[in-house]
N, C-alpha and C. Protein backbone atom coordinates (compact mmCIF):
# COMPACT_ATOMS: atom_id res chain seq x y z
N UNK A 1 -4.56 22.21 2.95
CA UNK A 1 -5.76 21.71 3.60
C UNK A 1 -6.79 21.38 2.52
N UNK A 2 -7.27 20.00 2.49
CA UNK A 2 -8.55 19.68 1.37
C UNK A 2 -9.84 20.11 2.52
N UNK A 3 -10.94 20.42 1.82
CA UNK A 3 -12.47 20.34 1.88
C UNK A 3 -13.11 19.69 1.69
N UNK A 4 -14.13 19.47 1.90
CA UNK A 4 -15.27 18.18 1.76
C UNK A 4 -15.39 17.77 0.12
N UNK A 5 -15.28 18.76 -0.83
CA UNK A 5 -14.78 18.60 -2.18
C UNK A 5 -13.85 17.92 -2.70
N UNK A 6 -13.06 18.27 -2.55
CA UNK A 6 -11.75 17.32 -2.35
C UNK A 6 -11.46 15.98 -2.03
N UNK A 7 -12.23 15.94 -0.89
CA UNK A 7 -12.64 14.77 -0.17
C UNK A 7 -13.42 13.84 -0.67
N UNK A 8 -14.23 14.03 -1.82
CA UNK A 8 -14.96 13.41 -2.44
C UNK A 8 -14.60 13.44 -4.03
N UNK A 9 -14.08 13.94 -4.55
CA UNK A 9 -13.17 13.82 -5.89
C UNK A 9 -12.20 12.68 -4.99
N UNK A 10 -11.18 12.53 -3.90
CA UNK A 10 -9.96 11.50 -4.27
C UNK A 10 -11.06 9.74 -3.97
N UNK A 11 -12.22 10.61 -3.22
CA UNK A 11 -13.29 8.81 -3.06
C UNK A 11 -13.52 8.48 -4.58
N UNK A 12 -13.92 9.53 -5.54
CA UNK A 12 -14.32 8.99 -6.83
C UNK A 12 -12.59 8.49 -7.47
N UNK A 13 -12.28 9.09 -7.23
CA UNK A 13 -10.56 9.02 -8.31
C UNK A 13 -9.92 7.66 -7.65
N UNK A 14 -10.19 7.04 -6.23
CA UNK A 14 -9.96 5.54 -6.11
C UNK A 14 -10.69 5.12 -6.52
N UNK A 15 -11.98 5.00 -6.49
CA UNK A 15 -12.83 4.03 -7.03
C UNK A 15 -12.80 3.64 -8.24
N UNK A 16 -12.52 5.10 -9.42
CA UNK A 16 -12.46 4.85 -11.22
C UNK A 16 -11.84 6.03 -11.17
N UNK A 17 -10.27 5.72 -11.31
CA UNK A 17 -9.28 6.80 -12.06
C UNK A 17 -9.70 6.91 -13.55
N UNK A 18 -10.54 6.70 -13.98
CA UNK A 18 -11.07 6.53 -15.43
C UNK A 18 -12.18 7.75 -15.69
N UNK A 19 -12.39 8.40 -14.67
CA UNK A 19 -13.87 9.38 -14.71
C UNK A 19 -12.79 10.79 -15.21
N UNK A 20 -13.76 11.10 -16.56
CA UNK A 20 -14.06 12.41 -17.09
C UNK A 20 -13.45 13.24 -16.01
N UNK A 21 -13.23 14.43 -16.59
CA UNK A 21 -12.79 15.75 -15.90
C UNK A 21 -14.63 15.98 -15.31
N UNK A 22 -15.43 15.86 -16.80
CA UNK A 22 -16.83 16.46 -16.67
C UNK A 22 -17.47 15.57 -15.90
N UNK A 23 -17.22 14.14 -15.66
CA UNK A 23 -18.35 13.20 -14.53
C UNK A 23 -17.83 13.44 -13.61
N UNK A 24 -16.59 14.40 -12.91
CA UNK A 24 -16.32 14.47 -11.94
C UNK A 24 -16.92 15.47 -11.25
N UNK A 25 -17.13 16.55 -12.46
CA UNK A 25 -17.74 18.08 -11.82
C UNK A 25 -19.20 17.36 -11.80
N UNK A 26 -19.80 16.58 -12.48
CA UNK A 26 -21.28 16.56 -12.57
C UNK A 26 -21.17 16.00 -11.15
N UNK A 27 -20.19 15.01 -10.57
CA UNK A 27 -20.48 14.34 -9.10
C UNK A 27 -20.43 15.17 -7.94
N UNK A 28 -19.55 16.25 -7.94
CA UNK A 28 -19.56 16.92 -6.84
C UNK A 28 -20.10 18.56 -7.02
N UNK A 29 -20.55 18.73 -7.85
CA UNK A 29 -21.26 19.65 -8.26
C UNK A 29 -21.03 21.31 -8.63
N UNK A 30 -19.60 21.03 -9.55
CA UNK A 30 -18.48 21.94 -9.59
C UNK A 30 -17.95 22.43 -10.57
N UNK A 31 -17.61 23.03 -11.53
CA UNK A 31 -17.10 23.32 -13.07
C UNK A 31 -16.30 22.33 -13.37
N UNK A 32 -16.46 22.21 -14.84
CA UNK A 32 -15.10 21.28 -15.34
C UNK A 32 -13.80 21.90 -15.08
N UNK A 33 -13.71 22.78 -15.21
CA UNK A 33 -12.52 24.11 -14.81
C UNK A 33 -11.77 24.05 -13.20
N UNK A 34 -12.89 23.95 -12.37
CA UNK A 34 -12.53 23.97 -11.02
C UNK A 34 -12.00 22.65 -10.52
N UNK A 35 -12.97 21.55 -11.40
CA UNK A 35 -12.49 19.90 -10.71
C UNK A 35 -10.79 20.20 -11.06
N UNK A 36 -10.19 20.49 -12.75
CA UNK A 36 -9.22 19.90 -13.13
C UNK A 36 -8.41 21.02 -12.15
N UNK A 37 -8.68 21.99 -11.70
CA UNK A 37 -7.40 22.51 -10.70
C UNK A 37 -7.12 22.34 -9.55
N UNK A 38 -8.52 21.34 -8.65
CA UNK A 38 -8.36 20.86 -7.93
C UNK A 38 -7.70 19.34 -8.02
N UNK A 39 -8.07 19.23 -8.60
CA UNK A 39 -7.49 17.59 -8.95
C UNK A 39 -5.77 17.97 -9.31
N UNK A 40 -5.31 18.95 -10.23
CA UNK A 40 -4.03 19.68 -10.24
C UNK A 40 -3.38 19.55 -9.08
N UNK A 41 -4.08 20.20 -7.85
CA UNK A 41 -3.73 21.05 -6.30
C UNK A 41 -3.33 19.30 -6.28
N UNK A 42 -4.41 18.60 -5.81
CA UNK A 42 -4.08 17.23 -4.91
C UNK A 42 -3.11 16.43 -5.99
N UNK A 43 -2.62 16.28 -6.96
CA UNK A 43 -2.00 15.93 -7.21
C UNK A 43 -0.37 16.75 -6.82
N UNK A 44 -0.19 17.97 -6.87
CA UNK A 44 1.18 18.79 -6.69
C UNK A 44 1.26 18.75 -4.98
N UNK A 45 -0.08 18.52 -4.48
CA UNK A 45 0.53 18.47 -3.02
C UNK A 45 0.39 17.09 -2.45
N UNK A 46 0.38 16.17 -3.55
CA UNK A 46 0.86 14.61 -2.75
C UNK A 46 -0.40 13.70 -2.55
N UNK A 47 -1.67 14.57 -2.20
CA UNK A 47 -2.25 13.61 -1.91
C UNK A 47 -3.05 12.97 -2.81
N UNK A 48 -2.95 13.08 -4.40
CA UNK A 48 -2.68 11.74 -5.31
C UNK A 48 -0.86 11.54 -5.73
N UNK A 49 -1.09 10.14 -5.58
CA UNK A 49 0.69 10.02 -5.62
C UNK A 49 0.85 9.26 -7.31
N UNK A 50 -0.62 8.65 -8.20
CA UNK A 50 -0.16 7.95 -8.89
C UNK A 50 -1.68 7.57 -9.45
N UNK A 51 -1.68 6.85 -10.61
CA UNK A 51 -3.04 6.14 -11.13
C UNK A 51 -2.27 5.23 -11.82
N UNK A 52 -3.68 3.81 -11.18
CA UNK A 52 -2.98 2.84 -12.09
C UNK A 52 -4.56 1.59 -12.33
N UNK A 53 -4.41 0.11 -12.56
CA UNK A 53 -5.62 -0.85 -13.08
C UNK A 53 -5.28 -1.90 -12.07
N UNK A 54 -6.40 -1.97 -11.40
CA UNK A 54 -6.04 -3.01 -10.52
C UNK A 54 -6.52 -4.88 -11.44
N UNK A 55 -5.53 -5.58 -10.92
CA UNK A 55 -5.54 -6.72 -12.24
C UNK A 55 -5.94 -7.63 -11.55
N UNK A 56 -6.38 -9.03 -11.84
CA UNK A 56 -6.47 -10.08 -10.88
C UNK A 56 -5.38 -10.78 -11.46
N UNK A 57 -4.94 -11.20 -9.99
CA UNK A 57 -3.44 -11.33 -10.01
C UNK A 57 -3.50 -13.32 -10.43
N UNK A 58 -4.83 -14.15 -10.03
CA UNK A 58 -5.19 -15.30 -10.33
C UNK A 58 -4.88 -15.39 -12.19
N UNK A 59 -5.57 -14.61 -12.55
CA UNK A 59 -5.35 -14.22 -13.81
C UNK A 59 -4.01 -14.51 -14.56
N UNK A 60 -3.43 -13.82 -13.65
CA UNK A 60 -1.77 -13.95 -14.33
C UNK A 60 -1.12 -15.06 -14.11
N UNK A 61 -2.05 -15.74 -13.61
CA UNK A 61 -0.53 -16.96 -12.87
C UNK A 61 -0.16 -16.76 -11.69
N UNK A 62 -0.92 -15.46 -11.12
CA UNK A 62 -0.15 -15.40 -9.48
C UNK A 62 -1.12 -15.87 -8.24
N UNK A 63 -1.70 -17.06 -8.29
CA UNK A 63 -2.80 -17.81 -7.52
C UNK A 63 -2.07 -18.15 -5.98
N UNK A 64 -1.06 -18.00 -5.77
CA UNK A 64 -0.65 -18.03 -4.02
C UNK A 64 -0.66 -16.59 -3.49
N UNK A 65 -1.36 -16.29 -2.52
CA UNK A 65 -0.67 -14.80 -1.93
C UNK A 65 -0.72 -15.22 -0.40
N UNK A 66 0.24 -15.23 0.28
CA UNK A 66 1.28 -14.75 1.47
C UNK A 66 1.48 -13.76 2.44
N UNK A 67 1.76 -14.10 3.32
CA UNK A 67 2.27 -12.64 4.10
C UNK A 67 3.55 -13.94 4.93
N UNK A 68 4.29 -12.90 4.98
CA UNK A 68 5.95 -13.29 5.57
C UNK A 68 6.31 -12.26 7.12
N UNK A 69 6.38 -12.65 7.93
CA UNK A 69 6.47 -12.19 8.89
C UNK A 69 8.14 -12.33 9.17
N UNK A 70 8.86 -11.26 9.86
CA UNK A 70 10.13 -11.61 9.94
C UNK A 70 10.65 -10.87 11.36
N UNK A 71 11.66 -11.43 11.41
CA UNK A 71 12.59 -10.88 13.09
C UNK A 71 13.86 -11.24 12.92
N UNK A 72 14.26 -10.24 13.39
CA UNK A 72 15.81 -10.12 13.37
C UNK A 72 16.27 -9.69 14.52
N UNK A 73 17.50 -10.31 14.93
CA UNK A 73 18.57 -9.27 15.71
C UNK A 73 19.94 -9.04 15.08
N UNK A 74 21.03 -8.07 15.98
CA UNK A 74 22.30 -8.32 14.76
C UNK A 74 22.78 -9.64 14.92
N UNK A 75 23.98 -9.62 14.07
CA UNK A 75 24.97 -10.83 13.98
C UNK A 75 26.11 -10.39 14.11
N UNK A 76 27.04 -10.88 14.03
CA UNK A 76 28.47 -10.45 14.36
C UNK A 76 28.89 -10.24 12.87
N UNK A 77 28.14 -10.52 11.52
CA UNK A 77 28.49 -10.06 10.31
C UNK A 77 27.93 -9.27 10.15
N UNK A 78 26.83 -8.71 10.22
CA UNK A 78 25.76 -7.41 10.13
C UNK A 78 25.26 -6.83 10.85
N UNK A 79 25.31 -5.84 11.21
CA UNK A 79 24.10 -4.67 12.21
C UNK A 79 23.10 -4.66 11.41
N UNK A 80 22.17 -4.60 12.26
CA UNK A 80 20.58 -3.96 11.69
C UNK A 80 20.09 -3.27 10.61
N UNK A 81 21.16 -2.26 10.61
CA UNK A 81 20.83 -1.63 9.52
C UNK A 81 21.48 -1.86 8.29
N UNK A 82 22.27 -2.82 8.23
CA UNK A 82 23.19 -3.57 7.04
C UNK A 82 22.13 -4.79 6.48
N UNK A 83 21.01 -5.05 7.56
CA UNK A 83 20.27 -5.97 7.54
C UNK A 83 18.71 -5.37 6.71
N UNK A 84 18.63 -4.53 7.19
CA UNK A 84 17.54 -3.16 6.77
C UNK A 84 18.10 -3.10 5.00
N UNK A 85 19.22 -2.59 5.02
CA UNK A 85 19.28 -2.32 3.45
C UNK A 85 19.14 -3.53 2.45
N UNK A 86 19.75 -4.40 3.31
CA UNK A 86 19.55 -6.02 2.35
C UNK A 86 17.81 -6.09 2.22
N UNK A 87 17.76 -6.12 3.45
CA UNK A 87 16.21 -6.15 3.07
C UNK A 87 15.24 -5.62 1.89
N UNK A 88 15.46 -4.30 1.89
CA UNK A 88 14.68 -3.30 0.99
C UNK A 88 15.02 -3.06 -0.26
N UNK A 89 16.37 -3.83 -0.16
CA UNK A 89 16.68 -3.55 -1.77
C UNK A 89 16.63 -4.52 -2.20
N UNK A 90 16.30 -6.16 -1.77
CA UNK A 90 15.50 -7.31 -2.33
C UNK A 90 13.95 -7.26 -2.61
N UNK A 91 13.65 -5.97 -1.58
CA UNK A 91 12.21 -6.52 -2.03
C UNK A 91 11.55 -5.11 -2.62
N UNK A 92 12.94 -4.25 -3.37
CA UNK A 92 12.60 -3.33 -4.36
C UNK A 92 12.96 -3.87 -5.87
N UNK A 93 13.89 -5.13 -5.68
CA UNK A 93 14.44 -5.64 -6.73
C UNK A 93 13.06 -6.95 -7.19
N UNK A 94 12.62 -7.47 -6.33
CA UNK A 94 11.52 -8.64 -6.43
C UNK A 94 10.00 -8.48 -6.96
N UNK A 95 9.76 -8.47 -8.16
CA UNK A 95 8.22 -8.25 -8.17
C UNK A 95 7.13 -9.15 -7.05
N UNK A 96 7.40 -9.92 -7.06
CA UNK A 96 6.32 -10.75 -6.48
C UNK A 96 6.49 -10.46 -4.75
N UNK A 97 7.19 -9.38 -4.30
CA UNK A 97 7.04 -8.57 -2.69
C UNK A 97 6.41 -7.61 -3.28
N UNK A 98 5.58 -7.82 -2.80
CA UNK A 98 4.35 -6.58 -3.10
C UNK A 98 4.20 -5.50 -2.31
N UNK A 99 4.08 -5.74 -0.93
CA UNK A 99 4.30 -4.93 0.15
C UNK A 99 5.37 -5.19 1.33
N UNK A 100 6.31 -4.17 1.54
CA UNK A 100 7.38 -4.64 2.77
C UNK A 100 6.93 -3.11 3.88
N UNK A 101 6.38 -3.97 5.31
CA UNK A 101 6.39 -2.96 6.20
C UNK A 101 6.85 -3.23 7.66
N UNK A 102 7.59 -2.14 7.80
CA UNK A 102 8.26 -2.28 9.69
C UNK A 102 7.05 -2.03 10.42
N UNK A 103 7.44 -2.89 10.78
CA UNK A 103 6.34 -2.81 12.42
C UNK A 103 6.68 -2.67 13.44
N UNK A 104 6.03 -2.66 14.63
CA UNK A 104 5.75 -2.43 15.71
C UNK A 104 5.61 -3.35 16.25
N UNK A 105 6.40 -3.89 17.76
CA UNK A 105 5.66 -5.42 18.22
C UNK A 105 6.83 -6.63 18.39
N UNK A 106 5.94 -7.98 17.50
CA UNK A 106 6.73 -9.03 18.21
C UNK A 106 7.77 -9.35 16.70
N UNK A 107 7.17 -8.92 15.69
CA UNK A 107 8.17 -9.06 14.45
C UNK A 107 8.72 -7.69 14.05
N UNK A 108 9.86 -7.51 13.25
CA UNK A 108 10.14 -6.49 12.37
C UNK A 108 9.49 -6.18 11.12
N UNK A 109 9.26 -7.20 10.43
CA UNK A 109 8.84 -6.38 8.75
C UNK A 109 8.02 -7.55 8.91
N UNK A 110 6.42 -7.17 7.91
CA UNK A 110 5.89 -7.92 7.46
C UNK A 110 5.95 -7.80 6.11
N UNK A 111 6.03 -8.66 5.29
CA UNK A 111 5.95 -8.69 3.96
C UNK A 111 4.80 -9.42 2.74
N UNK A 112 4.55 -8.96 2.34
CA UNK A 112 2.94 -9.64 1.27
C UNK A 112 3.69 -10.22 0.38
N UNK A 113 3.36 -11.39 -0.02
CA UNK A 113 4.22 -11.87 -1.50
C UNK A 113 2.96 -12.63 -2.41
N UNK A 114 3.42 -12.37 -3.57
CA UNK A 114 2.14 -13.08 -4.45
C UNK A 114 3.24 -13.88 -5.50
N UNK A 115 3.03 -15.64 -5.57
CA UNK A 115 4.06 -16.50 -6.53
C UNK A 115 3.05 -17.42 -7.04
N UNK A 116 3.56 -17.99 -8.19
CA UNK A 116 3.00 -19.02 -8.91
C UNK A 116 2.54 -20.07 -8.52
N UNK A 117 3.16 -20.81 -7.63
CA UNK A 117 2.81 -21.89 -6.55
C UNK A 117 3.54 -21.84 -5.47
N UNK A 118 3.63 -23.15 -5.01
CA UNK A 118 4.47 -23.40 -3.66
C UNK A 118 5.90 -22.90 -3.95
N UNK A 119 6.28 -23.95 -5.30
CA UNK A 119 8.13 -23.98 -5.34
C UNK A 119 8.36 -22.68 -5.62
N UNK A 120 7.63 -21.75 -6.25
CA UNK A 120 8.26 -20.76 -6.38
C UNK A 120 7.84 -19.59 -4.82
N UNK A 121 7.17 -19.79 -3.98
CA UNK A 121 6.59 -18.76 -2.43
C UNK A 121 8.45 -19.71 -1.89
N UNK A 122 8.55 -21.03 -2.00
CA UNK A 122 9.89 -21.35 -1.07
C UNK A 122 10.94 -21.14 -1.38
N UNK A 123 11.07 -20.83 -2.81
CA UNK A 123 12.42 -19.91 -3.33
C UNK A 123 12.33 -18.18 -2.44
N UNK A 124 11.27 -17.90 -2.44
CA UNK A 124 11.20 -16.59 -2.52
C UNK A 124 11.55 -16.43 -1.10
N UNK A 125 11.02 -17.30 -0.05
CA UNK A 125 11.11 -17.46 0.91
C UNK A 125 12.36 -17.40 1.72
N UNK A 126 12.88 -18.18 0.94
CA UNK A 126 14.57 -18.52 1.31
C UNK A 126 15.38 -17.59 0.62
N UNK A 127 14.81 -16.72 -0.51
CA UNK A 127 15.87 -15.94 -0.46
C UNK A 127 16.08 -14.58 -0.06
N UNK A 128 14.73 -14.43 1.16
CA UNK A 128 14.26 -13.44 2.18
C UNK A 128 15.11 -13.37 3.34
N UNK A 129 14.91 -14.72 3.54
CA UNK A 129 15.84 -15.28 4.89
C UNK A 129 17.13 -15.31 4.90
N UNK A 130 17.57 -16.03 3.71
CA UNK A 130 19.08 -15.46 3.11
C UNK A 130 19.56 -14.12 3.30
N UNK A 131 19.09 -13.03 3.11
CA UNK A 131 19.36 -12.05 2.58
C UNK A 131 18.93 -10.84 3.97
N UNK A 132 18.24 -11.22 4.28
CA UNK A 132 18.09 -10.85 6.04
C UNK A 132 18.52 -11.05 7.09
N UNK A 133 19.36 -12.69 6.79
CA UNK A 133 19.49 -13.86 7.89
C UNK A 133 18.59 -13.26 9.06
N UNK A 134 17.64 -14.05 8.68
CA UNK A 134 16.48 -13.86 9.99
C UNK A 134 16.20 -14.65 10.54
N UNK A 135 16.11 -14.45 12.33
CA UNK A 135 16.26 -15.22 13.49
C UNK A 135 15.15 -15.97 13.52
N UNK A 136 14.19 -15.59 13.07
CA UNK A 136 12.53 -16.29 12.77
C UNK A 136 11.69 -15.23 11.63
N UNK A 137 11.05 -16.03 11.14
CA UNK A 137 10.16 -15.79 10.18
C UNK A 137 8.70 -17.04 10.17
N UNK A 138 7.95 -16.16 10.09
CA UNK A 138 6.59 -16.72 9.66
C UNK A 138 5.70 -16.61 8.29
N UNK A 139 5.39 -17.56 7.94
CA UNK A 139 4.81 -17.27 6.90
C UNK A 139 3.43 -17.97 6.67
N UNK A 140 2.39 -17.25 6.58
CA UNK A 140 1.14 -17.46 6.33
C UNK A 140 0.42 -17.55 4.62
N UNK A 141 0.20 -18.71 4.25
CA UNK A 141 -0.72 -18.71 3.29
C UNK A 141 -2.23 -18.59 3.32
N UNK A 142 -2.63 -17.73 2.02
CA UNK A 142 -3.87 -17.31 2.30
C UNK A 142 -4.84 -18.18 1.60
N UNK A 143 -6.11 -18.78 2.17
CA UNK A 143 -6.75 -19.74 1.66
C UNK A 143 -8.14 -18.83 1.08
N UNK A 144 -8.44 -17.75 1.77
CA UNK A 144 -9.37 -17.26 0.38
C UNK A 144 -9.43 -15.77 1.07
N UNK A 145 -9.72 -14.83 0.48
CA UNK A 145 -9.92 -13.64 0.74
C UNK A 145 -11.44 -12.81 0.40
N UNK A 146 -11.55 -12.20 1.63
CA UNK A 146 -12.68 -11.79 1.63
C UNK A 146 -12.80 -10.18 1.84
N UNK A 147 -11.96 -9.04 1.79
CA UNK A 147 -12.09 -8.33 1.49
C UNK A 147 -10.39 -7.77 0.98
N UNK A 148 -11.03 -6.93 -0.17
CA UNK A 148 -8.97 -6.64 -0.15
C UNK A 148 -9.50 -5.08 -1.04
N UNK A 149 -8.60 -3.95 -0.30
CA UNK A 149 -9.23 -2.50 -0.97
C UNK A 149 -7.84 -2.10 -1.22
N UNK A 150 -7.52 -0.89 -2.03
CA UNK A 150 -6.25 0.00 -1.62
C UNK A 150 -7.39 1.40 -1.57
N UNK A 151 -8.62 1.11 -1.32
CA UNK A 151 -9.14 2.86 -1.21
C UNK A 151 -9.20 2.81 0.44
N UNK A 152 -8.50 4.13 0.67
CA UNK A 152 -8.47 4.90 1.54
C UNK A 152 -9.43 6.32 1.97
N UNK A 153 -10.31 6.33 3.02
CA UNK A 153 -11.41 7.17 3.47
C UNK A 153 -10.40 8.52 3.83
N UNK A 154 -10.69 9.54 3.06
CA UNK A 154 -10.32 11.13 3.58
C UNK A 154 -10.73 10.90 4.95
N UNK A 155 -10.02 11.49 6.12
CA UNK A 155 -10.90 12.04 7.50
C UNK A 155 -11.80 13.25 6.92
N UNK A 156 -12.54 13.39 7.51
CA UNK A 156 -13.31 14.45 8.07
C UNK A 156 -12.95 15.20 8.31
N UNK A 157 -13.16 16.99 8.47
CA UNK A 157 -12.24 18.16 8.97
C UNK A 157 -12.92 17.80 10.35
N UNK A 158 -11.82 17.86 11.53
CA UNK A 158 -12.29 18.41 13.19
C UNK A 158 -13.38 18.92 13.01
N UNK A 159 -13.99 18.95 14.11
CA UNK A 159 -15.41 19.56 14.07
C UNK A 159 -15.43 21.32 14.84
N UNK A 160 -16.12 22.40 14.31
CA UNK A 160 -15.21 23.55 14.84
C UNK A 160 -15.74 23.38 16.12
N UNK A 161 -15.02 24.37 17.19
CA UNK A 161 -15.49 24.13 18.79
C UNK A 161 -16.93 25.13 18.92
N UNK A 162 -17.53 24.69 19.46
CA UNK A 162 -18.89 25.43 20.03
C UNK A 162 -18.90 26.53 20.46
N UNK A 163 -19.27 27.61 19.52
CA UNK A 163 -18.83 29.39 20.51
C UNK A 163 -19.32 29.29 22.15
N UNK A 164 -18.80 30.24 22.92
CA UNK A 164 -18.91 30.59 23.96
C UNK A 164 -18.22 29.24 25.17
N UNK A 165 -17.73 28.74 24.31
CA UNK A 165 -17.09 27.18 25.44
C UNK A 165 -15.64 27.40 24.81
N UNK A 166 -14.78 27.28 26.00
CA UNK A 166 -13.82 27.78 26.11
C UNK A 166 -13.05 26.33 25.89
């Protein structure tokens, strides 16, 4: 179980994985000693999984980003889940699938892709579909973006119940 401490060390540690052991205690108002064993704790119990630099991806050459929408049913060459593994192990093998997620709904997986231009989003494209044989797929290009985070808000602890109310 984290505390409101906690809770506010992993807000600073998304924002700048770069902060001091000591700007961390000066932020939440805690020993240098205590941040690094808490920061220890949330790291051994998962809820930091990793630190890394977020890049602009325009920068690199990667000026298209995508989302790929997909649906499947079986085939008489593959079940679902023969379809599932093709899937995940193309787009564990593919840098430019950035994100692959099952959903819920009218598609199966949505997928994020970031490519150099067009010819290379319709290679990538086709060799999604290939490799899925998928019954439909959609694919959306993105014309500008206006918010994009990977920080994630701690909840709040429940609030305790009110003595004498049952």
């Amino acid at each position: 179980m984290i505390d409101a401490k906690d809770r506010s060390l992993l807000e600073l540690l998304q924002r700048d994985a770069r902060l001091s052991t000591l700007e961390l205690a000066e932020a939440v108002g805690l020993a240098a000693s205590s941040v690094h064993e808490r920061v220890k704790k949330l790291e051994r119990e998962g809820y930091i999984t990793g630190y890394g630099a977020r890049v602009d991806a325009g920068r690199l050459g990667k000026t298209l980003l995508a989302f790929m929408r997909l649906s499947f049913g079986t085939t008489e060459s593959q079940s679902l889940e023969q379809v599932k593994r093709a899937l995940l192990a193309l787009c564990a093998e593919e840098p430019d699938v950035l994100e692959c997620h099952n959903v819920a709904g009218e598609d199966c997986y949505v997928l994020k892709l970031r490519a150099e231009g067009p010819a290379r989003l319709e290679e990538l494209i086709a060799r999604i579909r290939g490799c899925a044989q998928s019954s439909r797929s959609v694919t959306s290009i993105v014309l500008s973006t206006y918010k994009e985070s990977a920080l994630v808000a701690p909840l709040a602890p429940a609030p305790a119940p009110a003595e004498g109310r049952a």
